[in-house]
PDB file of N, CA and C in Angstrom:
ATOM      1  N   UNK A   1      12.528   5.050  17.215  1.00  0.00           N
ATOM      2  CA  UNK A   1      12.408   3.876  16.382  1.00  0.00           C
ATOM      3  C   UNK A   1      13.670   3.024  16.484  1.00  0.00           C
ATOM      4  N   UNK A   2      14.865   3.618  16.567  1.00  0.00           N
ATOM      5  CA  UNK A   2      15.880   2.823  17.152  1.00  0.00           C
ATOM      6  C   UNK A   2      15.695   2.013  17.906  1.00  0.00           C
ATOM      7  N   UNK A   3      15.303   2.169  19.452  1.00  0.00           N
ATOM      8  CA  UNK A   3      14.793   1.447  20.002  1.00  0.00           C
ATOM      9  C   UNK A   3      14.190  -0.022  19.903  1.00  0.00           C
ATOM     10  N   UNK A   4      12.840   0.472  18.756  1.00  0.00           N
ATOM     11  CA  UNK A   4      12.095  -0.629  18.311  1.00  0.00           C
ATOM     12  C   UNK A   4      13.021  -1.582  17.544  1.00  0.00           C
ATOM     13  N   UNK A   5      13.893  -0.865  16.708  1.00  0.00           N
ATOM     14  CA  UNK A   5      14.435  -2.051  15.990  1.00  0.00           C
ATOM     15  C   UNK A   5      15.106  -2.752  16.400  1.00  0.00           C
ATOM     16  N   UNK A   6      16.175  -2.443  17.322  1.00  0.00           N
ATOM     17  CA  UNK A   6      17.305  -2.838  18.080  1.00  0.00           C
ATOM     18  C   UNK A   6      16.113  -3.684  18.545  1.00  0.00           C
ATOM     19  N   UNK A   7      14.980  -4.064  19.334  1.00  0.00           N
ATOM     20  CA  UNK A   7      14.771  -4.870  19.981  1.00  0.00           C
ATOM     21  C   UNK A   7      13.684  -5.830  19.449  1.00  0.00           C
ATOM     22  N   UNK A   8      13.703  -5.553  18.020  1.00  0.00           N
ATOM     23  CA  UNK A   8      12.940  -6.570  16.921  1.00  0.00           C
ATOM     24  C   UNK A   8      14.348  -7.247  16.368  1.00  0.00           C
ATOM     25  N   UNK A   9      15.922  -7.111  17.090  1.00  0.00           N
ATOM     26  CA  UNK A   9      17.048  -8.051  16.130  1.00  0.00           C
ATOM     27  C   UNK A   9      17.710  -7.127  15.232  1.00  0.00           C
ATOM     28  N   UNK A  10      17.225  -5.777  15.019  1.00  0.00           N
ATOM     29  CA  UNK A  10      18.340  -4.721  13.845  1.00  0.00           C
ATOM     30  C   UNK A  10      18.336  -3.972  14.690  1.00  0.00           C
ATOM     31  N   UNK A  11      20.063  -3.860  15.209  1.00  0.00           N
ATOM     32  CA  UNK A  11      20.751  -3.053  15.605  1.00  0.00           C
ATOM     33  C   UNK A  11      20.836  -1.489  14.922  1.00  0.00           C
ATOM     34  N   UNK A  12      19.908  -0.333  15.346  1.00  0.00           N
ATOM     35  CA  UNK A  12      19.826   0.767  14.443  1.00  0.00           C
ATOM     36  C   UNK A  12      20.132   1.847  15.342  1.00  0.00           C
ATOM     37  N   UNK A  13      21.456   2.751  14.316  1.00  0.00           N
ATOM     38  CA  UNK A  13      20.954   3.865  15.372  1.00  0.00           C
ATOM     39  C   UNK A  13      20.627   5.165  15.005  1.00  0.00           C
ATOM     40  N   UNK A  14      20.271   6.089  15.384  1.00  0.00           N
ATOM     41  CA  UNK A  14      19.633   7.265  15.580  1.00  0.00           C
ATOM     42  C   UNK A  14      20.425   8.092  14.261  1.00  0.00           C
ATOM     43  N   UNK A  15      21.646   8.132  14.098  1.00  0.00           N
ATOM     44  CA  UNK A  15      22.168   8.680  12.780  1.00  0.00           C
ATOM     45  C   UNK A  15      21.827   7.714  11.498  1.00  0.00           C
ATOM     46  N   UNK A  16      21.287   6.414  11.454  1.00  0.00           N
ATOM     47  CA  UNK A  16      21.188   5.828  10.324  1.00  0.00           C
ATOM     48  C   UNK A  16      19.867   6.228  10.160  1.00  0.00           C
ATOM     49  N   UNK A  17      19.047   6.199  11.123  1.00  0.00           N
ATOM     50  CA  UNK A  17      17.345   6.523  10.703  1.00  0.00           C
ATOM     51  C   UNK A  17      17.665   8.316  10.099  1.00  0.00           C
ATOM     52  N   UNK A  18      18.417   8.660  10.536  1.00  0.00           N
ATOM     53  CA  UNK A  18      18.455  10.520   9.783  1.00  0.00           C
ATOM     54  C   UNK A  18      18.217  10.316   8.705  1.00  0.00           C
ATOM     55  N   UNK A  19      19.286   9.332   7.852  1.00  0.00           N
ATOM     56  CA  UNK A  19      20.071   9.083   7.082  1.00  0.00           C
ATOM     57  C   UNK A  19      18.487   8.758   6.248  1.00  0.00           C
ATOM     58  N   UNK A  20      18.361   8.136   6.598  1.00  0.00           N
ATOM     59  CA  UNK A  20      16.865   7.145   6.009  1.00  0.00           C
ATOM     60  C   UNK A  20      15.543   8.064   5.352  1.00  0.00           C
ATOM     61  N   UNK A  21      15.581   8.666   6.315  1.00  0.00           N
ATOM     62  CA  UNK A  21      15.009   9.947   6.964  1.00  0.00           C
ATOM     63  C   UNK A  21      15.009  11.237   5.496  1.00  0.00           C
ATOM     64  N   UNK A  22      16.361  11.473   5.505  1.00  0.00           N
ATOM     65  CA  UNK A  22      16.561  12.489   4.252  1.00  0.00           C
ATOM     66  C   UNK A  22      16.851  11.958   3.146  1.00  0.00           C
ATOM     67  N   UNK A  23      16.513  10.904   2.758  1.00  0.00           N
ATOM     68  CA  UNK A  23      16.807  10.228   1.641  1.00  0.00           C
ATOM     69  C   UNK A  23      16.184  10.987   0.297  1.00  0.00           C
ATOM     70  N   UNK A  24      16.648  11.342  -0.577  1.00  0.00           N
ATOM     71  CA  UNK A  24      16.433  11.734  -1.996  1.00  0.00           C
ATOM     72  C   UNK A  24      17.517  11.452  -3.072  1.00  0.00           C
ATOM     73  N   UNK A  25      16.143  10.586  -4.156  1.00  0.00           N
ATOM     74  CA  UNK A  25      17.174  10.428  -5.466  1.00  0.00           C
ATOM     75  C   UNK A  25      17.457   8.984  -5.504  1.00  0.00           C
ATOM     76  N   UNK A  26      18.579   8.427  -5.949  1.00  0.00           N
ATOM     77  CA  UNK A  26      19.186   7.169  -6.210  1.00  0.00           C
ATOM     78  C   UNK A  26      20.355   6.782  -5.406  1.00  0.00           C
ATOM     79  N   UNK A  27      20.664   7.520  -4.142  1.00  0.00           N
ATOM     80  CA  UNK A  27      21.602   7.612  -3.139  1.00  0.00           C
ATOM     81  C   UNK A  27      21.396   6.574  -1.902  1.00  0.00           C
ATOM     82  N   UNK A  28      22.108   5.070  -2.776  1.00  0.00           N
ATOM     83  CA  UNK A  28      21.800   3.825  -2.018  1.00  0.00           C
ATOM     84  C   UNK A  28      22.634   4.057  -0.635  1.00  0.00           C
ATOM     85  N   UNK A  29      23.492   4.626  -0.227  1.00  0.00           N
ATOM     86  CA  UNK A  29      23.968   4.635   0.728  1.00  0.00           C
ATOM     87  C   UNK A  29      23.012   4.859   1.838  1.00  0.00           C
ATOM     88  N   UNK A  30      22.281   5.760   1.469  1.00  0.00           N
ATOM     89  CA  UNK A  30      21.451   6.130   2.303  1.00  0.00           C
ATOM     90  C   UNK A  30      19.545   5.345   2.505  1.00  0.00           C
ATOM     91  N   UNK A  31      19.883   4.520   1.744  1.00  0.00           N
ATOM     92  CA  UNK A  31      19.045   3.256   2.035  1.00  0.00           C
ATOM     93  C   UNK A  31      18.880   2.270   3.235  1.00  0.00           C
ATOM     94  N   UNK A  32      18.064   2.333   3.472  1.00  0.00           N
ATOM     95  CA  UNK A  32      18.178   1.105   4.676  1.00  0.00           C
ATOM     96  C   UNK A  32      18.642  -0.549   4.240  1.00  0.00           C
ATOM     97  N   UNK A  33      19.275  -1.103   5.294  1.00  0.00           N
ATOM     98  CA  UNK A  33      19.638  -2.600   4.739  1.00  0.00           C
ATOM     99  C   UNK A  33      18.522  -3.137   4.416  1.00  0.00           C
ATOM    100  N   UNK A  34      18.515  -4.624   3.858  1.00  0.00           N
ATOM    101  CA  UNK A  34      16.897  -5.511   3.648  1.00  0.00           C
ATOM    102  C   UNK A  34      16.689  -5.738   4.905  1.00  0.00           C
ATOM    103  N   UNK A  35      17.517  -6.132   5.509  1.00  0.00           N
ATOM    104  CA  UNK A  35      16.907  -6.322   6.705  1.00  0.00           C
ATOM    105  C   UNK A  35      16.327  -5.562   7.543  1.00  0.00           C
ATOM    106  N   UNK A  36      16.486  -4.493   7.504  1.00  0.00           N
ATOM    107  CA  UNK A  36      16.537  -3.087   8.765  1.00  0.00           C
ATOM    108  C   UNK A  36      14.835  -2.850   7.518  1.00  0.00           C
ATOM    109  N   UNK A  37      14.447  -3.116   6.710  1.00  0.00           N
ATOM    110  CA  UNK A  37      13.467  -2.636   6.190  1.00  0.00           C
ATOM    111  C   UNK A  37      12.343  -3.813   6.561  1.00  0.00           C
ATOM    112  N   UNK A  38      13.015  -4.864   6.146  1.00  0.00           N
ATOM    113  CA  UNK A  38      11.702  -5.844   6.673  1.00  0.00           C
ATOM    114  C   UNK A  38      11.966  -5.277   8.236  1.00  0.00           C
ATOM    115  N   UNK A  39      12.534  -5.363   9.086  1.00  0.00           N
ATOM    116  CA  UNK A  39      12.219  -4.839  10.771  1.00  0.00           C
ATOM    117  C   UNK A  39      11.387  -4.072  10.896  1.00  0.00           C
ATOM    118  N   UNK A  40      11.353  -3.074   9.857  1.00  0.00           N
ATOM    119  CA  UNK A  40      10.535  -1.384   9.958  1.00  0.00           C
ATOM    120  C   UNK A  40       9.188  -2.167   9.259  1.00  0.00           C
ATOM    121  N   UNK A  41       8.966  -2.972   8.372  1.00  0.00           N
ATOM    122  CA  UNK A  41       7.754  -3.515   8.015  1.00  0.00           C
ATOM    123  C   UNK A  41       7.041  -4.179   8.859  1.00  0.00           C
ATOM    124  N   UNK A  42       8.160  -5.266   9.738  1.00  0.00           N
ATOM    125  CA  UNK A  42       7.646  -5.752  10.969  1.00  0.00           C
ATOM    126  C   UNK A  42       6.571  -4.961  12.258  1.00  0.00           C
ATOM    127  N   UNK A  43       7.491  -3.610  12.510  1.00  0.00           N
ATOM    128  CA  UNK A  43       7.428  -2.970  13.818  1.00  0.00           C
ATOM    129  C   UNK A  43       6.000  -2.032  13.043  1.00  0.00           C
ATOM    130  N   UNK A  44       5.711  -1.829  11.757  1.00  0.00           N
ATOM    131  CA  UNK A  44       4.677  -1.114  11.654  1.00  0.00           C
ATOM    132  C   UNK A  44       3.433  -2.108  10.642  1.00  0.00           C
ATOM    133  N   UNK A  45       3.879  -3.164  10.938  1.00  0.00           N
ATOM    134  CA  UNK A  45       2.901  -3.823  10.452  1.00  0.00           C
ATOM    135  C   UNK A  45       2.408  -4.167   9.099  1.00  0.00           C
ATOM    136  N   UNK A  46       3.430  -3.928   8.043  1.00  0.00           N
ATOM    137  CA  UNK A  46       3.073  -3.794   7.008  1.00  0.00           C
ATOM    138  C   UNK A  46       3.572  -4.379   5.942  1.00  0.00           C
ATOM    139  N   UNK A  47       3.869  -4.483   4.684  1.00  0.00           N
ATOM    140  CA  UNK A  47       4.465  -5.187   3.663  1.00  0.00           C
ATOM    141  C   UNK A  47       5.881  -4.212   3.159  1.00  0.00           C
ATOM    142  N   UNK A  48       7.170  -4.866   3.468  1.00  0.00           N
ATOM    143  CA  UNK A  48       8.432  -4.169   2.959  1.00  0.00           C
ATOM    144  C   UNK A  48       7.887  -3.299   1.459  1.00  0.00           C
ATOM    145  N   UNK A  49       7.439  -3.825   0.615  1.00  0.00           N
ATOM    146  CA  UNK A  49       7.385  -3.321  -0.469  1.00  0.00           C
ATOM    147  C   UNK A  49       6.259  -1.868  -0.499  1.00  0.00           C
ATOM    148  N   UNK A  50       5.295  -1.913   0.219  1.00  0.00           N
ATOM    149  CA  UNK A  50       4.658  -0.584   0.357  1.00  0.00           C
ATOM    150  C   UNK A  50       5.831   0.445   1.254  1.00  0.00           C
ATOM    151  N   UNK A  51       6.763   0.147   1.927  1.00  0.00           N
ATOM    152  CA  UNK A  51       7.948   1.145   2.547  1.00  0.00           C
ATOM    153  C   UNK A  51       8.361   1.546   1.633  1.00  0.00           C
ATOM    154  N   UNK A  52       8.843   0.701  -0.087  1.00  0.00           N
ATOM    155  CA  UNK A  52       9.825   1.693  -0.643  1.00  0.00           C
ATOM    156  C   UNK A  52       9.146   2.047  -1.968  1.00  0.00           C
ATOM    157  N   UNK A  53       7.870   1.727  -1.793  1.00  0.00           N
ATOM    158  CA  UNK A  53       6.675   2.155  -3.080  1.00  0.00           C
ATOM    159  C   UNK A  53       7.033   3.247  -3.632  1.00  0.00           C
ATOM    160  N   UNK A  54       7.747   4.688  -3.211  1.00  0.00           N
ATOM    161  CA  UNK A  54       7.780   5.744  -3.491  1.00  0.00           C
ATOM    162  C   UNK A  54       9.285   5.993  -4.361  1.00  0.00           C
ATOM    163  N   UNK A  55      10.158   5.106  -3.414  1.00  0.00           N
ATOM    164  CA  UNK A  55      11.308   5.217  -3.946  1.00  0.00           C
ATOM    165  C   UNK A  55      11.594   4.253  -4.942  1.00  0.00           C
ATOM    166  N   UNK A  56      10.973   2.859  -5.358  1.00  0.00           N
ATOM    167  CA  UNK A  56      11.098   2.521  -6.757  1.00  0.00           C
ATOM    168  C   UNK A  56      10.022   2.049  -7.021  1.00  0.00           C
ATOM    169  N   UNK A  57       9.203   3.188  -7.732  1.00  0.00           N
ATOM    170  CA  UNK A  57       7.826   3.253  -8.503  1.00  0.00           C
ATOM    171  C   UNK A  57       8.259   2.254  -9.345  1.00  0.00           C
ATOM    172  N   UNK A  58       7.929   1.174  -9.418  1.00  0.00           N
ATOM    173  CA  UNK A  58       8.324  -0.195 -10.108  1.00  0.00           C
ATOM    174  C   UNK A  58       6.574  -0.056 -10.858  1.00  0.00           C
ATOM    175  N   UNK A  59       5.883  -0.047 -10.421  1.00  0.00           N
ATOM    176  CA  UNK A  59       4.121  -0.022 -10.795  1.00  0.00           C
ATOM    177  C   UNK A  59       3.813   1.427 -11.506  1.00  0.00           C
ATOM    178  N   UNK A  60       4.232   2.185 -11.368  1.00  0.00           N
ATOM    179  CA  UNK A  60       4.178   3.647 -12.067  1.00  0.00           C
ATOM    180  C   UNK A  60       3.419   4.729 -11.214  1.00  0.00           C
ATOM    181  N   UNK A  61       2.952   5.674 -11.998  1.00  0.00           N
ATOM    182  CA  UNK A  61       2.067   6.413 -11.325  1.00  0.00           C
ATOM    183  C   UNK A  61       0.563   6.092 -10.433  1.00  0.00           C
ATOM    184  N   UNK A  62       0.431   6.186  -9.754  1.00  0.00           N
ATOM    185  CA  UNK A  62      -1.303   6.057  -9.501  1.00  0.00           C
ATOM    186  C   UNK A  62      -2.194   6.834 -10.162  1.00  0.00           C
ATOM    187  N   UNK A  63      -3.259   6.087 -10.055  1.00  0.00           N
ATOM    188  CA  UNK A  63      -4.122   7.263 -10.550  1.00  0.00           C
ATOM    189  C   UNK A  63      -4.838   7.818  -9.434  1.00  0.00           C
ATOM    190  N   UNK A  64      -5.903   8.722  -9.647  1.00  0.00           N
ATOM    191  CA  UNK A  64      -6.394   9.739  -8.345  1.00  0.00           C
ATOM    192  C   UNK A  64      -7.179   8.635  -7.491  1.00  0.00           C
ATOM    193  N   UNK A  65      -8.243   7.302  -8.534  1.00  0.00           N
ATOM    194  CA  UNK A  65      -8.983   6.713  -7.791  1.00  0.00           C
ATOM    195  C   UNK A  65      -8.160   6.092  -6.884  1.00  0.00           C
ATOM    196  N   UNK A  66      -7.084   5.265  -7.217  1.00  0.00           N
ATOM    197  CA  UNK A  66      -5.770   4.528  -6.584  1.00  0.00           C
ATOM    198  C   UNK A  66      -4.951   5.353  -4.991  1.00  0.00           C
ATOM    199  N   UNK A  67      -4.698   6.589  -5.284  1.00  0.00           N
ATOM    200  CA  UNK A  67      -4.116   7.607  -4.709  1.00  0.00           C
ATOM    201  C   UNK A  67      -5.604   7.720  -3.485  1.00  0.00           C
ATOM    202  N   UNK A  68      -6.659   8.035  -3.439  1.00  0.00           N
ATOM    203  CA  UNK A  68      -7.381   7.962  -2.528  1.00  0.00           C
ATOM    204  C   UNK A  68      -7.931   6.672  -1.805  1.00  0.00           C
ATOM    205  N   UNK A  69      -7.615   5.347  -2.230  1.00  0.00           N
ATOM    206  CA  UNK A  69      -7.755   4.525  -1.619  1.00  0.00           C
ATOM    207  C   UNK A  69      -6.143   4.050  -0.765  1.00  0.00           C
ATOM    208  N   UNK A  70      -5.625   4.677  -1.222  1.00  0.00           N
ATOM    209  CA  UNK A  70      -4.113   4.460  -0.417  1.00  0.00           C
ATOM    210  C   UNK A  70      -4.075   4.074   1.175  1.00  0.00           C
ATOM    211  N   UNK A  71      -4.990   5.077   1.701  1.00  0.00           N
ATOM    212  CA  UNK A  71      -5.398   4.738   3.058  1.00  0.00           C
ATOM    213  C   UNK A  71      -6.364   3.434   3.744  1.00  0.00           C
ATOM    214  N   UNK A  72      -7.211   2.517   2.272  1.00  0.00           N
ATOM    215  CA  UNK A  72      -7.825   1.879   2.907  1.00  0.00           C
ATOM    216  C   UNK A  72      -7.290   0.874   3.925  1.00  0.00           C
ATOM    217  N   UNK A  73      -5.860   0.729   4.352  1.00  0.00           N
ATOM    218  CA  UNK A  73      -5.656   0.085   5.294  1.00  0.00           C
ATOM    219  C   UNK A  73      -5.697   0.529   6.587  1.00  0.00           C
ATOM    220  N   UNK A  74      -6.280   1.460   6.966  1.00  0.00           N
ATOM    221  CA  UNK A  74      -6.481   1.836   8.196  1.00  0.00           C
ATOM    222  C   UNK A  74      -7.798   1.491   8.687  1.00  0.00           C
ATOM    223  N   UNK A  75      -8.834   1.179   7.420  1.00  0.00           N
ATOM    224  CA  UNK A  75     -10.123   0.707   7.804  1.00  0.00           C
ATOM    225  C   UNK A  75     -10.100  -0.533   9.050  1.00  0.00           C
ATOM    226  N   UNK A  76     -10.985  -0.534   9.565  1.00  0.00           N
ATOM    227  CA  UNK A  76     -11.170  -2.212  10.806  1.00  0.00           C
ATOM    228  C   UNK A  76     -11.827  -2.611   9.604  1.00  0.00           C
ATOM    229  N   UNK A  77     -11.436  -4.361   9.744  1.00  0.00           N
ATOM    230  CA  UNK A  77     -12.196  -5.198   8.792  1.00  0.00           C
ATOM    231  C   UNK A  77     -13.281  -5.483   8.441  1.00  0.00           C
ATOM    232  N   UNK A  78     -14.123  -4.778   9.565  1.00  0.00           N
ATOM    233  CA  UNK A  78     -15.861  -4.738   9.221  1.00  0.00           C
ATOM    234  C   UNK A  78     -15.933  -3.207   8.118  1.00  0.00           C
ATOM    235  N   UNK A  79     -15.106  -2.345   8.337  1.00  0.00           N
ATOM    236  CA  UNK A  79     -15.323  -1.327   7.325  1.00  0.00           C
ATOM    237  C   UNK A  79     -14.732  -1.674   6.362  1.00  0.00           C
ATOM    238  N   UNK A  80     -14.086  -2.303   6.340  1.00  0.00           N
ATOM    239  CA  UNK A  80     -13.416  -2.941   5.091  1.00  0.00           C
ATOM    240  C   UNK A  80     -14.513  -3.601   4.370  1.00  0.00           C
ATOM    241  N   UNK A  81     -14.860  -4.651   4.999  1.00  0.00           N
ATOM    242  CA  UNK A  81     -16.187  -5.804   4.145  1.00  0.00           C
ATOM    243  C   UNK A  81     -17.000  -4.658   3.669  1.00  0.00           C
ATOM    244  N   UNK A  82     -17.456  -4.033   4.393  1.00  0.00           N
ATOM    245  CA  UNK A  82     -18.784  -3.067   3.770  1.00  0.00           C
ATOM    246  C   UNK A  82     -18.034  -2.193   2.517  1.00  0.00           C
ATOM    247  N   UNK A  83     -17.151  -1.562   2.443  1.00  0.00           N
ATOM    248  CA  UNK A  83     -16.616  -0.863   1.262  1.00  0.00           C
ATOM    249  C   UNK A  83     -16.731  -2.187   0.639  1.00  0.00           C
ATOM    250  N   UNK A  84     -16.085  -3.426   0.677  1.00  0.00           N
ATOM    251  CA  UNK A  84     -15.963  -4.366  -0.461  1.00  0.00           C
ATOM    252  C   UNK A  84     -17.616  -4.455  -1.511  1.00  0.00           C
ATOM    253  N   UNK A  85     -18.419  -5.138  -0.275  1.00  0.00           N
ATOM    254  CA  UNK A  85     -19.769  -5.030  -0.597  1.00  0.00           C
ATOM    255  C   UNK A  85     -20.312  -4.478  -1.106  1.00  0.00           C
ATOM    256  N   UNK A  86     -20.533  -2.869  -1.129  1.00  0.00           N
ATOM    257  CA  UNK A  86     -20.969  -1.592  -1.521  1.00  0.00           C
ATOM    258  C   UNK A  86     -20.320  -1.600  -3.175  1.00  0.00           C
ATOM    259  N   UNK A  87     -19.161  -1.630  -3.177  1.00  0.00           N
ATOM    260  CA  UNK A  87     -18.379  -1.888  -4.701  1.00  0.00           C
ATOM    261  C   UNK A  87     -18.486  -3.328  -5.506  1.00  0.00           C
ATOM    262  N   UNK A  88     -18.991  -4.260  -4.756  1.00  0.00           N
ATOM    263  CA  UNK A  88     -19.852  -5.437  -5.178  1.00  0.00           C
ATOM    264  C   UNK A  88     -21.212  -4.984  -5.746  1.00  0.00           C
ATOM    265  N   UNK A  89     -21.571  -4.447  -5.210  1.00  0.00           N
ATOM    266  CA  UNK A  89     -23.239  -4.398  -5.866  1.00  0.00           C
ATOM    267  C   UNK A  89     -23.492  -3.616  -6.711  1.00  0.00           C
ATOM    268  N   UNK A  90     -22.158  -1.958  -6.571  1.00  0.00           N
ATOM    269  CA  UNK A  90     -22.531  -1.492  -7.919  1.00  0.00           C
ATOM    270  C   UNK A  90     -22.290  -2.158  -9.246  1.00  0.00           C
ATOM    271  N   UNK A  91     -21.393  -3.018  -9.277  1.00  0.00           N
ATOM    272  CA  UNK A  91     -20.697  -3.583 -10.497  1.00  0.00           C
ATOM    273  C   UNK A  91     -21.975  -4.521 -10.598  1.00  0.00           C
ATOM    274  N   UNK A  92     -22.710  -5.151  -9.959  1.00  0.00           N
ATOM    275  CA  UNK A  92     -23.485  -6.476 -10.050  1.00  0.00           C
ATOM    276  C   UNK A  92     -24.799  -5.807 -10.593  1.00  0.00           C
ATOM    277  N   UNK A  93     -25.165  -4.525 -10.243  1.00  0.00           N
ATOM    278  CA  UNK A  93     -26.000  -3.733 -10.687  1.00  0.00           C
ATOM    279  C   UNK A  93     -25.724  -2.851 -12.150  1.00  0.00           C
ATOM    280  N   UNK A  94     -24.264  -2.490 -12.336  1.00  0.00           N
ATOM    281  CA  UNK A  94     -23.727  -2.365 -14.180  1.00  0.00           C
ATOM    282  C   UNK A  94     -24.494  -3.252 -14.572  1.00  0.00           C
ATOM    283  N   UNK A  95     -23.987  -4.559 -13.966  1.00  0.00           N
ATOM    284  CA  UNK A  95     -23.752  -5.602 -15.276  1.00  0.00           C
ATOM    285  C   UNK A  95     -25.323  -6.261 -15.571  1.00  0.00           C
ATOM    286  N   UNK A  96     -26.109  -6.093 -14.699  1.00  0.00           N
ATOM    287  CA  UNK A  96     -27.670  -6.480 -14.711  1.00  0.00           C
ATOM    288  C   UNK A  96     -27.883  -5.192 -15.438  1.00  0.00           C
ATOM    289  N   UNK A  97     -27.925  -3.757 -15.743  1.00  0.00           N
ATOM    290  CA  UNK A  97     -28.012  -3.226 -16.291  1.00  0.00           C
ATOM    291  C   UNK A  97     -27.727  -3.161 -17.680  1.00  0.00           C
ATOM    292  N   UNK A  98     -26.714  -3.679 -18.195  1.00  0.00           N
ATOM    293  CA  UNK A  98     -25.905  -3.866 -18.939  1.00  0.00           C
ATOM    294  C   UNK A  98     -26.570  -4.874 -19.710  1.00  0.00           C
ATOM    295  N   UNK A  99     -27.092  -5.905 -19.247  1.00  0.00           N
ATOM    296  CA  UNK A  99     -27.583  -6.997 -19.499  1.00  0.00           C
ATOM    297  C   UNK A  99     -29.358  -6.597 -20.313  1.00  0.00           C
ATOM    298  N   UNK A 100     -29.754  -5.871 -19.283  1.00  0.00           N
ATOM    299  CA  UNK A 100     -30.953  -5.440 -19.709  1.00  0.00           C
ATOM    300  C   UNK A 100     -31.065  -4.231 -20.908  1.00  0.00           C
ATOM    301  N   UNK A 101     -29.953  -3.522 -21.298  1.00  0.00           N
ATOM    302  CA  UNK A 101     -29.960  -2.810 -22.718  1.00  0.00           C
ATOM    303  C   UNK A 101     -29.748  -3.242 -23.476  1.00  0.00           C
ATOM    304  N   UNK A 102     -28.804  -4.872 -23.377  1.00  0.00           N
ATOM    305  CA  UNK A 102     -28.615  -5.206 -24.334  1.00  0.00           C
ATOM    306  C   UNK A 102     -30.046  -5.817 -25.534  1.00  0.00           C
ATOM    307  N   UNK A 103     -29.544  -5.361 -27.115  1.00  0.00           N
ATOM    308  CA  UNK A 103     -30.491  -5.737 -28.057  1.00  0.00           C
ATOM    309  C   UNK A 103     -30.841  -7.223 -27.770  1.00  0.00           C
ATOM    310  N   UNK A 104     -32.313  -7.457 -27.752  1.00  0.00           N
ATOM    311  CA  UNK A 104     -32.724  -8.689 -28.160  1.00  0.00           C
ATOM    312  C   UNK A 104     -33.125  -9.217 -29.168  1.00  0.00           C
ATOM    313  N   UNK A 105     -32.794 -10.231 -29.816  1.00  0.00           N
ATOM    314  CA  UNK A 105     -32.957 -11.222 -31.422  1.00  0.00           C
ATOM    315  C   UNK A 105     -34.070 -10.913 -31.124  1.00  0.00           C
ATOM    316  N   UNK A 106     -34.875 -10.906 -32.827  1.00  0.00           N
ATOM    317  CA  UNK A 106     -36.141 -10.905 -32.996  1.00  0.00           C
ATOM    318  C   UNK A 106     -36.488 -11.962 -33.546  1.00  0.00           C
ATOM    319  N   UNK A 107     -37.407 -12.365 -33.233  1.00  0.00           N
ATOM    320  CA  UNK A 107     -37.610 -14.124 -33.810  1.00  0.00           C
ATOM    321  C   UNK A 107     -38.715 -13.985 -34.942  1.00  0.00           C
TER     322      UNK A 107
END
């Protein structure tokens, strides 16, 4: 990964990724720079802030439903639409449900 970064513009080397690497606790030293993190967001495609999700739970715990969708970014975007869809229609099907228990005025 050195490599990659050094040639995305952050000069990194092989003892700082250790460093990165064994990180535990509140031990900023051993943090990556902002920059060297947006690079690593760059080179894997992703949003800086899901890199340090773990290390400042700023949002809190997940819950289990949350915790198993963690991965939906690996879906291709056609599996993506269809999960969207599928969770579209149950809710559209609650709420028509929902709709239909509800009491009606008696006139």
């Amino acid at each position: 990964m050195a490599i990659e970064l050094t040639a995305l513009g952050e000069p990194t080397s092989h003892t700082a990724i250790a460093k990165w690497e064994s990180f535990e606790g509140a031990d900023a030293e051993r943090l990556p720079k902002r920059s060297a993190v947006a690079a690593i967001a760059k080179l894997f495609n992703v949003k800086p802030a899901w890199l340090l999700e773990d290390v400042f739970d700023v949002k809190g715990k997940k819950t289990d439903r949350q915790a198993q969708l963690s991965d939906i970014e690996l879906l291709s975007e056609q599996e993506f639409n269809l999960v969207i869809a599928v969770k579209d229609q149950f809710l559209k099907n609650r709420n028509r449900d929902n709709e239909d228990a509800a009491p009606r005025p008696v006139d």
